[in-house]
N, C-alpha and C. Protein backbone atom coordinates (compact mmCIF):
# COMPACT_ATOMS: atom_id res chain seq x y z
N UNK A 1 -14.00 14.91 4.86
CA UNK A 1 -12.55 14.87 4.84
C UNK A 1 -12.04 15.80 5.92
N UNK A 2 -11.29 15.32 6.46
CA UNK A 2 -10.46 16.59 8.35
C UNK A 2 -8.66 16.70 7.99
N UNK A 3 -8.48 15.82 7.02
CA UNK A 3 -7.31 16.43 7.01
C UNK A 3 -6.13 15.71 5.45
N UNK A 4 -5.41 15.77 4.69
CA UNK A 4 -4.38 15.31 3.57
C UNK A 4 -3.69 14.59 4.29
N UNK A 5 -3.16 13.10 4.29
CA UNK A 5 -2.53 11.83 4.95
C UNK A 5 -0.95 12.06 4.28
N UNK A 6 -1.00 12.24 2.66
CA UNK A 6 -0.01 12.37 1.83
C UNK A 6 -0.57 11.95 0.64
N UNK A 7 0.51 11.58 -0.48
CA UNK A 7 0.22 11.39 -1.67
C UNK A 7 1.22 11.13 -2.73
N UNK A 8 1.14 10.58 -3.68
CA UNK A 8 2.12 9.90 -4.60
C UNK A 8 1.30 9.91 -5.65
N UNK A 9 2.51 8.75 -6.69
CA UNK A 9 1.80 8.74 -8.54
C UNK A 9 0.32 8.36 -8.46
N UNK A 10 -0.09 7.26 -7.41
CA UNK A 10 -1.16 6.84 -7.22
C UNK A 10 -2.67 7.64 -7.08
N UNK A 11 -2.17 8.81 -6.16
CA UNK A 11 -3.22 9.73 -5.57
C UNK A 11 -2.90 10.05 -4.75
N UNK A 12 -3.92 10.80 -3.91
CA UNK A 12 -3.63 11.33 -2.59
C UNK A 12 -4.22 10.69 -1.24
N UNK A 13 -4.06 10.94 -0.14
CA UNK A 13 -4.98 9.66 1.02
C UNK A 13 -5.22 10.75 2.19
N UNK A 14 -6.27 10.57 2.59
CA UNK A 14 -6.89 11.86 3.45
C UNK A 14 -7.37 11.29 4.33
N UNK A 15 -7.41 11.76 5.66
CA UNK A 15 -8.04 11.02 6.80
C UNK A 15 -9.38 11.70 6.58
N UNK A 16 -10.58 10.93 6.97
CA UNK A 16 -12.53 11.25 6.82
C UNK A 16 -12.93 10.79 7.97
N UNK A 17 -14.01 11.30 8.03
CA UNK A 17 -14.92 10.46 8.69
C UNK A 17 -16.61 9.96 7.89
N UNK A 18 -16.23 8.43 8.29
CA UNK A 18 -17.15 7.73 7.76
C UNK A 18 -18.74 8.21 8.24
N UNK A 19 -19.73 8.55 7.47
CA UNK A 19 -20.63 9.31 7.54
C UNK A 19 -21.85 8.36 8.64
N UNK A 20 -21.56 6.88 8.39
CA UNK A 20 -23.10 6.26 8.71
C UNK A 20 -22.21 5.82 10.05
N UNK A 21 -21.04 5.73 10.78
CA UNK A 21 -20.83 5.57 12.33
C UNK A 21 -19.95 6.34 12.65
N UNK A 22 -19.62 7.26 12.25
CA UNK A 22 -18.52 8.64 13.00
C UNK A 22 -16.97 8.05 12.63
N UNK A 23 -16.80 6.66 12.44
CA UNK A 23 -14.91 6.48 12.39
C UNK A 23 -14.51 6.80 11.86
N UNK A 24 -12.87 7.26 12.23
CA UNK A 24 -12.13 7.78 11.04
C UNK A 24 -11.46 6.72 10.31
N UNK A 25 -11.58 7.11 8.70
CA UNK A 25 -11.29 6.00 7.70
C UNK A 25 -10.01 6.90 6.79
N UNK A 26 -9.54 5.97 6.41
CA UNK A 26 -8.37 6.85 5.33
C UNK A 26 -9.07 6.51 3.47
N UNK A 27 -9.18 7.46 3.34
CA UNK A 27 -9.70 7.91 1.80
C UNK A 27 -8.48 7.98 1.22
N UNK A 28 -8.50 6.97 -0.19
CA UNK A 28 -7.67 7.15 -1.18
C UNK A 28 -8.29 7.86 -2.57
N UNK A 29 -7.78 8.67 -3.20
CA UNK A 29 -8.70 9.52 -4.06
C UNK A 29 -7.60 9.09 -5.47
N UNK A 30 -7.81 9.28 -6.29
CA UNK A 30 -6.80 9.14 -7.46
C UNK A 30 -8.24 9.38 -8.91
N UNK A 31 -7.34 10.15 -10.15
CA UNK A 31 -7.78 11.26 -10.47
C UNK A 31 -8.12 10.08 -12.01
N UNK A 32 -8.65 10.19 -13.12
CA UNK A 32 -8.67 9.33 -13.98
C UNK A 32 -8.32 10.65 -14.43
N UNK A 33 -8.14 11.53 -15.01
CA UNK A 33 -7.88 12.80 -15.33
C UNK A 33 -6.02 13.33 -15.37
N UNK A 34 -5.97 12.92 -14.04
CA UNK A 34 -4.44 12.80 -13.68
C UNK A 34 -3.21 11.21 -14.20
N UNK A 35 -4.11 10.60 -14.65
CA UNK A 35 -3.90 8.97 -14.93
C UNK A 35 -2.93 9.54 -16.11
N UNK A 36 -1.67 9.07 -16.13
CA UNK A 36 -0.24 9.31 -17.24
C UNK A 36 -1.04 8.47 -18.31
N UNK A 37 -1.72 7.12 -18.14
CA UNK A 37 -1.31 5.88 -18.74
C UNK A 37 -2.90 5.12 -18.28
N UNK A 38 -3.44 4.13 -19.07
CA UNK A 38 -4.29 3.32 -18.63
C UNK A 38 -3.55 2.03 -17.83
N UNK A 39 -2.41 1.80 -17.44
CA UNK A 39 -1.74 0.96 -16.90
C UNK A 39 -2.24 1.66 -15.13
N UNK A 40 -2.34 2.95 -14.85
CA UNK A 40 -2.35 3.44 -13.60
C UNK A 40 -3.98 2.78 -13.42
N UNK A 41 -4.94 3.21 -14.33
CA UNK A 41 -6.16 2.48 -14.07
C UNK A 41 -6.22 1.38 -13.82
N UNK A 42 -5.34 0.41 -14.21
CA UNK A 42 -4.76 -0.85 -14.20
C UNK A 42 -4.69 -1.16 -12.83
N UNK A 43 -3.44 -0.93 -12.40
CA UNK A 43 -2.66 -0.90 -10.85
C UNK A 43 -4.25 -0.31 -9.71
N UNK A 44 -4.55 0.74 -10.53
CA UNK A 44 -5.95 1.09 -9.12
C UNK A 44 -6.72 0.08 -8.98
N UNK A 45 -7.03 -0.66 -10.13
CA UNK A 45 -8.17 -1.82 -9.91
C UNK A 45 -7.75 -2.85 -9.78
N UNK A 46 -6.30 -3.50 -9.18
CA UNK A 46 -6.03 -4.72 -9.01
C UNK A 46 -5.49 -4.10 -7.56
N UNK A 47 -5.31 -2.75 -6.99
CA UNK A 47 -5.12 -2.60 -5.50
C UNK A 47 -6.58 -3.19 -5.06
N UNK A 48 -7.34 -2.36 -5.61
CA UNK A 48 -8.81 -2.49 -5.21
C UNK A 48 -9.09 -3.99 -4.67
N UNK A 49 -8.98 -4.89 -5.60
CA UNK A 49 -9.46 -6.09 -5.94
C UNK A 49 -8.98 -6.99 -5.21
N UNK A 50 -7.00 -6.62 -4.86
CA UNK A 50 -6.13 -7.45 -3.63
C UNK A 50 -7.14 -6.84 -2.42
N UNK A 51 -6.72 -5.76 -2.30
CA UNK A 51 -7.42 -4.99 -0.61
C UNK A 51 -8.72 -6.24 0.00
N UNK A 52 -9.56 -6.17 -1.36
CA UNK A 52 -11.03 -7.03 -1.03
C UNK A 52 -11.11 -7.77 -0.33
N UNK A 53 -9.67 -8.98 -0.80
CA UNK A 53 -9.73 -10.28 -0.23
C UNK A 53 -8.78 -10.23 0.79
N UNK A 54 -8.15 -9.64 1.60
CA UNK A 54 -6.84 -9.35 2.82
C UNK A 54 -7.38 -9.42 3.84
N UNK A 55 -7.33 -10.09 4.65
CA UNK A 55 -8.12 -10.44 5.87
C UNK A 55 -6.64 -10.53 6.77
N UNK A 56 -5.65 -9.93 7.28
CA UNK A 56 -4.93 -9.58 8.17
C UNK A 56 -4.51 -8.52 9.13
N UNK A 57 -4.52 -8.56 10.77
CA UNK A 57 -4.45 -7.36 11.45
C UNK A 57 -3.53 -6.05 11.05
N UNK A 58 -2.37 -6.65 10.16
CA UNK A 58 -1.77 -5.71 10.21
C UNK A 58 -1.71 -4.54 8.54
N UNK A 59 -2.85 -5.29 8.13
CA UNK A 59 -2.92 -4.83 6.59
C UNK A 59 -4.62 -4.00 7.09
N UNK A 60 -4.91 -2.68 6.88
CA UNK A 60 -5.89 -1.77 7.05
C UNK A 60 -6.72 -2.82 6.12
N UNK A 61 -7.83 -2.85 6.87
CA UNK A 61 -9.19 -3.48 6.24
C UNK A 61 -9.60 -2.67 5.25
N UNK A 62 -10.18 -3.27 4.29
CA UNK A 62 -10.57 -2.17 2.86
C UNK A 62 -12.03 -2.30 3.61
N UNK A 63 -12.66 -0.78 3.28
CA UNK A 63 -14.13 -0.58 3.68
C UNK A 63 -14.70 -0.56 2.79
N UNK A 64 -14.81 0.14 1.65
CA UNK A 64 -15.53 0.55 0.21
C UNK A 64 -14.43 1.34 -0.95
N UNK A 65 -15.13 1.19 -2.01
CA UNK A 65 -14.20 1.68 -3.55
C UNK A 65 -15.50 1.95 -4.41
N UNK A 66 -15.04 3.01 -4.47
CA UNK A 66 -16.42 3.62 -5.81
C UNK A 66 -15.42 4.75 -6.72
N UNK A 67 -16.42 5.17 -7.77
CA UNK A 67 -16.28 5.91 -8.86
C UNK A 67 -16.93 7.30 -8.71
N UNK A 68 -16.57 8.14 -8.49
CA UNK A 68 -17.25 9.69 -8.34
C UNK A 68 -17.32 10.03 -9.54
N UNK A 69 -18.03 10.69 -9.90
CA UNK A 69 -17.88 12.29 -11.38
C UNK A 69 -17.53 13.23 -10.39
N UNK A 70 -16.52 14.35 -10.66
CA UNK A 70 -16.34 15.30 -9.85
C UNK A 70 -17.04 16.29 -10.72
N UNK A 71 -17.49 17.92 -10.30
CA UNK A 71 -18.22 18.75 -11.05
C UNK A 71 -17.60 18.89 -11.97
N UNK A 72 -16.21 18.89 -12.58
CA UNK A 72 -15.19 19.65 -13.52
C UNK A 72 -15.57 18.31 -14.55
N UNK A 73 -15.99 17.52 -14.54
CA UNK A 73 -16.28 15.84 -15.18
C UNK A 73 -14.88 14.85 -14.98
N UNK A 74 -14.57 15.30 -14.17
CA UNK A 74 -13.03 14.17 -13.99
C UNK A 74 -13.54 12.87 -13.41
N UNK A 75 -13.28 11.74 -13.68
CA UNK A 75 -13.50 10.69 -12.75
C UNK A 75 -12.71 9.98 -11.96
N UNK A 76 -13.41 10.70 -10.47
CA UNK A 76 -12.40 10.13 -9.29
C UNK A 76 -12.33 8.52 -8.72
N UNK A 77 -11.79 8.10 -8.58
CA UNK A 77 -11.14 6.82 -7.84
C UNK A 77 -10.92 6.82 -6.51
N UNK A 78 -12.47 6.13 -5.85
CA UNK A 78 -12.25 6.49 -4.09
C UNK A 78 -11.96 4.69 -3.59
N UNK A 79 -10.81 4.84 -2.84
CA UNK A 79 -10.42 3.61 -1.64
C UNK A 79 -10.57 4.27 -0.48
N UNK A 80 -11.55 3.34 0.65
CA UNK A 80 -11.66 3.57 2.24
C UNK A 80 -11.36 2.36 2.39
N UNK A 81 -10.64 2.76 3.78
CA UNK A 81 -9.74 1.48 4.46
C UNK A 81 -9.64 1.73 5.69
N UNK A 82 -9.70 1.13 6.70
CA UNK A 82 -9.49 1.44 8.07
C UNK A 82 -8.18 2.37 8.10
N UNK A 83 -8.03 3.35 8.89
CA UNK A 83 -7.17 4.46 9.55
C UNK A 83 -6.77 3.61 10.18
N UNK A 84 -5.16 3.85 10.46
CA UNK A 84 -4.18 3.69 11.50
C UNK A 84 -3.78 4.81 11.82
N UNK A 85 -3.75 4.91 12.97
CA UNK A 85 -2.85 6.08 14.11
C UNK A 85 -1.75 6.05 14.12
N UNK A 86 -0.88 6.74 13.60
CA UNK A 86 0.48 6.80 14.22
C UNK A 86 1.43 7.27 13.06
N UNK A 87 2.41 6.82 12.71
CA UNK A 87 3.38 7.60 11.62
C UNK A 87 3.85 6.31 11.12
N UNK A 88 4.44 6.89 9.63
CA UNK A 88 5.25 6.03 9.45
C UNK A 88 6.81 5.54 9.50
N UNK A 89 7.66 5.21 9.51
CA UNK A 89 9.26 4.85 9.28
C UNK A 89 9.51 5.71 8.96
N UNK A 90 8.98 6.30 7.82
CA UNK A 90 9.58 7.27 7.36
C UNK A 90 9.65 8.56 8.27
N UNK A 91 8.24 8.96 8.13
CA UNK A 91 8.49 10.16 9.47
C UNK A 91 8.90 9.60 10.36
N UNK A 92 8.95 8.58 11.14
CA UNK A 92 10.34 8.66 12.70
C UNK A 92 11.31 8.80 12.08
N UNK A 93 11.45 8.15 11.50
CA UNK A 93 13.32 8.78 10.57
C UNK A 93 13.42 9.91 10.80
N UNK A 94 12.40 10.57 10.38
CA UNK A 94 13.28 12.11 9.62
C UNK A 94 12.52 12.99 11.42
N UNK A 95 11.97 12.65 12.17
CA UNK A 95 12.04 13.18 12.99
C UNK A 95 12.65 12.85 14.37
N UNK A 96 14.19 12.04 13.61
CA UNK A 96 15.05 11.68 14.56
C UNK A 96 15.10 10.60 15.52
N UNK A 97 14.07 10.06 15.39
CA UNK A 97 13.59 8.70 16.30
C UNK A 97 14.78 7.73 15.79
N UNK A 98 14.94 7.03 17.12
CA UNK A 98 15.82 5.93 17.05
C UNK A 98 15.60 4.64 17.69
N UNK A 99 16.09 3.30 16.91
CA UNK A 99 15.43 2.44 17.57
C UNK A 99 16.53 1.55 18.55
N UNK A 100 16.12 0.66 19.17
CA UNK A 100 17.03 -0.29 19.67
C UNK A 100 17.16 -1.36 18.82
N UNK A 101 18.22 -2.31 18.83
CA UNK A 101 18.42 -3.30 18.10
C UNK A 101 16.77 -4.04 18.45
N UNK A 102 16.80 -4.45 19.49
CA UNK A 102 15.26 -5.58 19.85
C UNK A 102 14.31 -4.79 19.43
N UNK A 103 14.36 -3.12 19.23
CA UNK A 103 13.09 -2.93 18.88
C UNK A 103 13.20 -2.63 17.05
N UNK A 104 14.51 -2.80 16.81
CA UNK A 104 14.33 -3.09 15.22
C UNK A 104 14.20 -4.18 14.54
N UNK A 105 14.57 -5.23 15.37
CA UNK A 105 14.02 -7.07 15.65
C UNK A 105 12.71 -7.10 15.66
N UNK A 106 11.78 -6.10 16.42
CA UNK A 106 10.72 -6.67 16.18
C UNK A 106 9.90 -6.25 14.90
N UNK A 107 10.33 -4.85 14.49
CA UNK A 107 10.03 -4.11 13.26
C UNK A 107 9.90 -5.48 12.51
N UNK A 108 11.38 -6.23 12.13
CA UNK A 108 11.40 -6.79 10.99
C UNK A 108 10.12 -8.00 10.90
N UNK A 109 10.02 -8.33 12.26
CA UNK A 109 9.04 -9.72 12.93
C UNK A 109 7.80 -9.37 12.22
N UNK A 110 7.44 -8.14 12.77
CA UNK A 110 6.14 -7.50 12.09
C UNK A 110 6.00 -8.01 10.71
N UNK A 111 6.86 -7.05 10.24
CA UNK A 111 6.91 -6.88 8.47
C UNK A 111 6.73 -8.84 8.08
N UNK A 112 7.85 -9.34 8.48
CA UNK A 112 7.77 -10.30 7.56
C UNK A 112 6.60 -11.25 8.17
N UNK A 113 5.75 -11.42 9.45
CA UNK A 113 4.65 -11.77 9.43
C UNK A 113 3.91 -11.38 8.30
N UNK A 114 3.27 -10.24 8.05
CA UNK A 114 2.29 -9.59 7.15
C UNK A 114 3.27 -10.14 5.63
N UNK A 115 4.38 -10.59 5.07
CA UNK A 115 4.93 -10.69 3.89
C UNK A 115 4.74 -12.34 3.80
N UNK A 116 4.89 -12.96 4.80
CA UNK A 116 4.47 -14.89 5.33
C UNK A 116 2.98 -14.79 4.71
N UNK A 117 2.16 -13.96 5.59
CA UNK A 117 0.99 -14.08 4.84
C UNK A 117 0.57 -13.83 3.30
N UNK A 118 1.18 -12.71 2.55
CA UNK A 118 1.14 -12.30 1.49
C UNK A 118 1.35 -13.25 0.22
N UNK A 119 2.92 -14.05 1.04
CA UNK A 119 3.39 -14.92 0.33
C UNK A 119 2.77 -15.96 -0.29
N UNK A 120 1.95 -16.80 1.02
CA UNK A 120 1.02 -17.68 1.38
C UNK A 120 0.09 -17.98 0.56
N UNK A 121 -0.44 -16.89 0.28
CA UNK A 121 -1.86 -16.31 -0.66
C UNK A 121 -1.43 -17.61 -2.08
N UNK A 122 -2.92 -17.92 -2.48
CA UNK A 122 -2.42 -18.91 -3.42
C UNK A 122 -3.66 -18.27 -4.96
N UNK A 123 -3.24 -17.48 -5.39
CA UNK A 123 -1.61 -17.26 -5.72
C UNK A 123 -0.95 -16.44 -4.87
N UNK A 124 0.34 -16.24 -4.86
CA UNK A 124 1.20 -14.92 -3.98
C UNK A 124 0.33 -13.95 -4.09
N UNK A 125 0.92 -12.57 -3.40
CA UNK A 125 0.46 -11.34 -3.78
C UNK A 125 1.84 -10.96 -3.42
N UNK A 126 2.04 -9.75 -4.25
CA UNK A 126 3.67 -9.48 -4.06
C UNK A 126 3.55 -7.48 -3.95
N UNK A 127 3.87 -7.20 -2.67
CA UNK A 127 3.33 -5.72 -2.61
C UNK A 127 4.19 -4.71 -3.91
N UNK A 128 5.24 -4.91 -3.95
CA UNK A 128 6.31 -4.36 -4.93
C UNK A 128 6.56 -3.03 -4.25
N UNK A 129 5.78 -2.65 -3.22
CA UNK A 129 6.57 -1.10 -3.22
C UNK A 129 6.64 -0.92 -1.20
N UNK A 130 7.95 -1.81 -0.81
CA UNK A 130 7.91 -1.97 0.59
C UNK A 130 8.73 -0.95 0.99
N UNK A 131 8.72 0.02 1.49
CA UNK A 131 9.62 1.00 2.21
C UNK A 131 9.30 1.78 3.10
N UNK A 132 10.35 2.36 4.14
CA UNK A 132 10.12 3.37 5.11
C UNK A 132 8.28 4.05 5.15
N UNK A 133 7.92 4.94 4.00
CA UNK A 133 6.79 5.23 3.86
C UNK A 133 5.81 4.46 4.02
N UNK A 134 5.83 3.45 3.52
CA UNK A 134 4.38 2.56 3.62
C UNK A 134 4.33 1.02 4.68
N UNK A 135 4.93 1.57 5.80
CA UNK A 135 4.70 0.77 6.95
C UNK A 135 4.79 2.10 8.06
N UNK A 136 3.96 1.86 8.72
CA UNK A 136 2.57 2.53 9.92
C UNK A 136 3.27 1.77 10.77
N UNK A 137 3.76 2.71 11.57
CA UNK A 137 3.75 2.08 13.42
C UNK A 137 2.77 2.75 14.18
N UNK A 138 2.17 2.24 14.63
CA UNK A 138 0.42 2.96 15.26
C UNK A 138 0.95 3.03 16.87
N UNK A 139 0.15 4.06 16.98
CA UNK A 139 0.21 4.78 18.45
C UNK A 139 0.65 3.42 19.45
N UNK A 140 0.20 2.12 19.12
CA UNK A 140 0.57 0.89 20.17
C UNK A 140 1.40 0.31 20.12
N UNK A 141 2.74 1.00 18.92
CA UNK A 141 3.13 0.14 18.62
C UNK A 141 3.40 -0.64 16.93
N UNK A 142 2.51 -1.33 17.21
CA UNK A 142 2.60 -2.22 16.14
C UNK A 142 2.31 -1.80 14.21
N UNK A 143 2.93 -2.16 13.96
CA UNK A 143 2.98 -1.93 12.27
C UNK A 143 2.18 -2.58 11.62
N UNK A 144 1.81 -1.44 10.61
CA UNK A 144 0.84 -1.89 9.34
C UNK A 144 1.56 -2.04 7.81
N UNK A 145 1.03 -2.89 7.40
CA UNK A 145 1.79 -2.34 5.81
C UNK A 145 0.65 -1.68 4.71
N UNK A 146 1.16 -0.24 4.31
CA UNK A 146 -0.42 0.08 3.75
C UNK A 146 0.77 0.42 2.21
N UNK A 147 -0.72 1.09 1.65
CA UNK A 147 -0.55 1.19 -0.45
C UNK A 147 0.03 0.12 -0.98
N UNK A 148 -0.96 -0.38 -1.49
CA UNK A 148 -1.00 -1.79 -2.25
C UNK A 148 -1.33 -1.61 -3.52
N UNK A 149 -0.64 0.02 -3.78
CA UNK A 149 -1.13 0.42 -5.38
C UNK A 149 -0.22 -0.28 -6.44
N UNK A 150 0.61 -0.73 -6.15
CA UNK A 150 2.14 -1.49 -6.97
C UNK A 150 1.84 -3.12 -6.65
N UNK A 151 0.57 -3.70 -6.25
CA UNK A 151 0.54 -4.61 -5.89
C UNK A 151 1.02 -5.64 -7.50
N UNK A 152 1.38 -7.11 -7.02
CA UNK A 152 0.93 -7.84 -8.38
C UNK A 152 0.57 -9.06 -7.62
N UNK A 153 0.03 -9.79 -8.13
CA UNK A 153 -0.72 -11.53 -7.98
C UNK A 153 0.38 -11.79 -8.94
N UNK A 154 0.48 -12.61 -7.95
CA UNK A 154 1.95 -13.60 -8.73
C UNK A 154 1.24 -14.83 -9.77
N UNK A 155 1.40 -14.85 -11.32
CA UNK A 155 0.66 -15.71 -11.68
C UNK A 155 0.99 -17.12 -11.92
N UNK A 156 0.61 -18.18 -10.94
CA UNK A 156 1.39 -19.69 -11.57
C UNK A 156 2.30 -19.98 -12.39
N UNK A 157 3.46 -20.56 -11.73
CA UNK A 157 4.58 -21.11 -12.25
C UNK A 157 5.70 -20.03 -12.60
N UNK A 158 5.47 -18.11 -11.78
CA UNK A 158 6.82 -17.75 -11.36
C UNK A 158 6.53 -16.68 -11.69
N UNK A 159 7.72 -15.93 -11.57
CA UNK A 159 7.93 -14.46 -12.18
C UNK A 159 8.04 -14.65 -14.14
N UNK A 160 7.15 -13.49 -14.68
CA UNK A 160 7.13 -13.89 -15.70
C UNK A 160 7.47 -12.99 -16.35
N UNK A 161 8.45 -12.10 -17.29
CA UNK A 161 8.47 -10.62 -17.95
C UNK A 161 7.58 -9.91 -17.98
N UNK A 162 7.39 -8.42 -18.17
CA UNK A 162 6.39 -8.02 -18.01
C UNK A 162 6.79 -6.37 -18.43
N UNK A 163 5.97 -5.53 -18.88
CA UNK A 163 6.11 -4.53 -19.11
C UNK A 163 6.11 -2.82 -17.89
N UNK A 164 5.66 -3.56 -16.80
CA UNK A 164 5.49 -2.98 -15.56
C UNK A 164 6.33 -3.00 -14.73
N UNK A 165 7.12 -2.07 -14.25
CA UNK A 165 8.03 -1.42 -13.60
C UNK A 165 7.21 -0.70 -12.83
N UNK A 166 7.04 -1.10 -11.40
CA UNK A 166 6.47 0.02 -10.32
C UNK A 166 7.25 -0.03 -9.01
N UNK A 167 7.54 0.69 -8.24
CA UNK A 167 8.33 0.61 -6.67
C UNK A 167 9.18 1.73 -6.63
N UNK A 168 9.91 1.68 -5.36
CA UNK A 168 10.60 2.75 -5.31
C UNK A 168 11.90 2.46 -5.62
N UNK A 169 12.41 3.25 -6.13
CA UNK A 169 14.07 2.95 -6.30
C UNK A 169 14.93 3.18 -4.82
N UNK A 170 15.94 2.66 -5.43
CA UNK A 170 16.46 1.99 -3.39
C UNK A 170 16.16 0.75 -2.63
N UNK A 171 14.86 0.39 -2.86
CA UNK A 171 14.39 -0.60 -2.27
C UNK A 171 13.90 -1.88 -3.73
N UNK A 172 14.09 -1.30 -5.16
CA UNK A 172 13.63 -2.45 -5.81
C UNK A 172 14.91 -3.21 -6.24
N UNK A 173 14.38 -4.60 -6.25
CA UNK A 173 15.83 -5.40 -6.63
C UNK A 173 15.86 -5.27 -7.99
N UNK A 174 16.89 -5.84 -8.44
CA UNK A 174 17.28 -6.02 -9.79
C UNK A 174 16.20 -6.66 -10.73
N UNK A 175 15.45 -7.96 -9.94
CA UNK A 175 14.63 -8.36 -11.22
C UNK A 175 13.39 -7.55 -11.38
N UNK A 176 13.10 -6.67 -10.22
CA UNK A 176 11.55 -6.22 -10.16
C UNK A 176 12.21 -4.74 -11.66
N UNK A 177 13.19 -4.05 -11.59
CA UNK A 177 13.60 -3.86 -12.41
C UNK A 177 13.21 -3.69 -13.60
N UNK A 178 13.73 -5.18 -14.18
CA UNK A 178 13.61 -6.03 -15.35
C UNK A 178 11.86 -6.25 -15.31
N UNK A 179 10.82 -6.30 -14.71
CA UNK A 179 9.57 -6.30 -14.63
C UNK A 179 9.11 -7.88 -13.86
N UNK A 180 10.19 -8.58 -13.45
CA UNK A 180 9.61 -9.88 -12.93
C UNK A 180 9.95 -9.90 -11.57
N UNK A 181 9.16 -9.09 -10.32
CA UNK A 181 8.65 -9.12 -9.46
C UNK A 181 8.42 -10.65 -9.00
N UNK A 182 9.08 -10.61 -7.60
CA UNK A 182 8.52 -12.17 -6.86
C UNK A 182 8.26 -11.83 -5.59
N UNK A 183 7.95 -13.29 -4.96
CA UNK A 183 7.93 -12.82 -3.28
C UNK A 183 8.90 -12.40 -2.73
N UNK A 184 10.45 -12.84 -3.16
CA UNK A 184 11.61 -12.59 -2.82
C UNK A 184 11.82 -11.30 -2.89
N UNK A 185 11.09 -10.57 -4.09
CA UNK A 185 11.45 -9.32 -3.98
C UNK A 185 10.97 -8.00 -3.21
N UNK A 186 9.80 -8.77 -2.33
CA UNK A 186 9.76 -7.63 -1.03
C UNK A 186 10.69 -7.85 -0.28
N UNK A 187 11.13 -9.25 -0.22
CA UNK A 187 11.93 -9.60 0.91
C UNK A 187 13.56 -8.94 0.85
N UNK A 188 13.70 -8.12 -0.27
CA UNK A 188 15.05 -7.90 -0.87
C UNK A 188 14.63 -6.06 -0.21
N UNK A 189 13.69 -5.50 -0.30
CA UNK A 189 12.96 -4.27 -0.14
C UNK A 189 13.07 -4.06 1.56
C-alpha cells in the first residue's frame, strides 16, 4: 500500500502496488467488523460480482477480490481494480478548476457513453451513486466512472420496491428514494 485514495460507508481505497508486475492498482478494503448491517455485506458482494463482468474503457478493470483475517480477527473485504491517474470532479471543483461549455459537453459524452453501456447490460446495471466524487478525469483527459458499491442489476420487468436506499443525496431522484432505482435514475444523477 503507498498511499489512502479516500473512503466512505463502503470502505476505504488505497493506491498499491501489485506484487507479481510492479502496477499500481487501487485497493478497496471494507471491514466486516465495521459492517452497520448484513445488507453492506450484501452491496460488497454484488459490487464484486458487477465489477467481474464490466468489460469497458472507462469503468477500472476489476483485478482480484478476496477475504483477509486481519490479526485483531476482523474480516477484511479486498477489491483491486485498475488505478486511474488523475482526480476526480469533485476535487477540480473544490480546487477551483473550471470548465468550458465544449469541455463540459464532452464530460457529459463520456458519462453517458459508460451509462449506454450500463444500461445495455441485459439485465441493466444501474450504478445508483453517480456524482462529482466517483467520476475520474485521468491525467489524459478522459473519465472513468468508479465505486460500484450502490450498484443494483435491474431485475426483469422494472423497478421493483425494495428495502434499499443507497446514493448520495443531491443527486438521488425521487424514486431511488422510495427504493426503486432505474436506468433513468443515473440519468437524473
Amino acid at each position: 500500500v503507498e498511499r489512502r485514495l479516500g473512503g466512505g460507508s463502503q470502505g476505504e481505497t488505497f493506491a498499491a502496488r501489485d506484487r507479481t508486475d510492479g502496477n499500481l492498482v487501487a485497493v478497496k478494503v471494507a471491514s466486516l467488523r465495521a459492517a452497520e448491517t448484513w445488507k453492506a455485506v450484501e452491496l460488497w458482494e454484488r459490487e464484486v460480482a458487477t465489477l467481474r463482468q464490466l468489460d469497458h474503457p472507462a469503468i477500472p478493470r476489476y483485478l482480484a477480490a478476496f477475504d483477509h483475517r486481519s490479526p485483531e480477527g476482523d474480516v477484511l473485504f479486498v477489491l483491486a481494480q485498475q488505478f486511474v491517474a488523475g482526480r476526480s470532479l469533485a476535487q477540480l471543483v473544490a480546487a477551483g478548476h473550471k470548465w468550458t461549455l465544449p469541455a463540459w459537453c464532452d464530460v457529459a459524452r463520456q458519462v453517458l457513453a459508460v451509462l449506454t453501456y450500463l444500461h445495455r447490460l441485459q439485465p441493466p446495471v444501474v450504478h445508483r451513486d453517480l456524482k462529482p466524487s466517483n467520476l475520474m478525469q485521468g491525467d489524459d483527459g478522459h473519465l472513468s466512472v468508479i465505486d460500484f458499491g450502490a450498484v443494483q442489476v435491474q431485475a426483469p420487468g422494472g423497478p421493483e420496491g425494495g428495502s434499499t436506499v443507497v446514493g448520495s443525496h443531491g443527486y438521488m431522484p425521487p424514486e431511488q428514494l422510495k427504493g426503486r432505482a432505474s436506468p433513468q435514475s443515473d440519468l437524473y444523477a
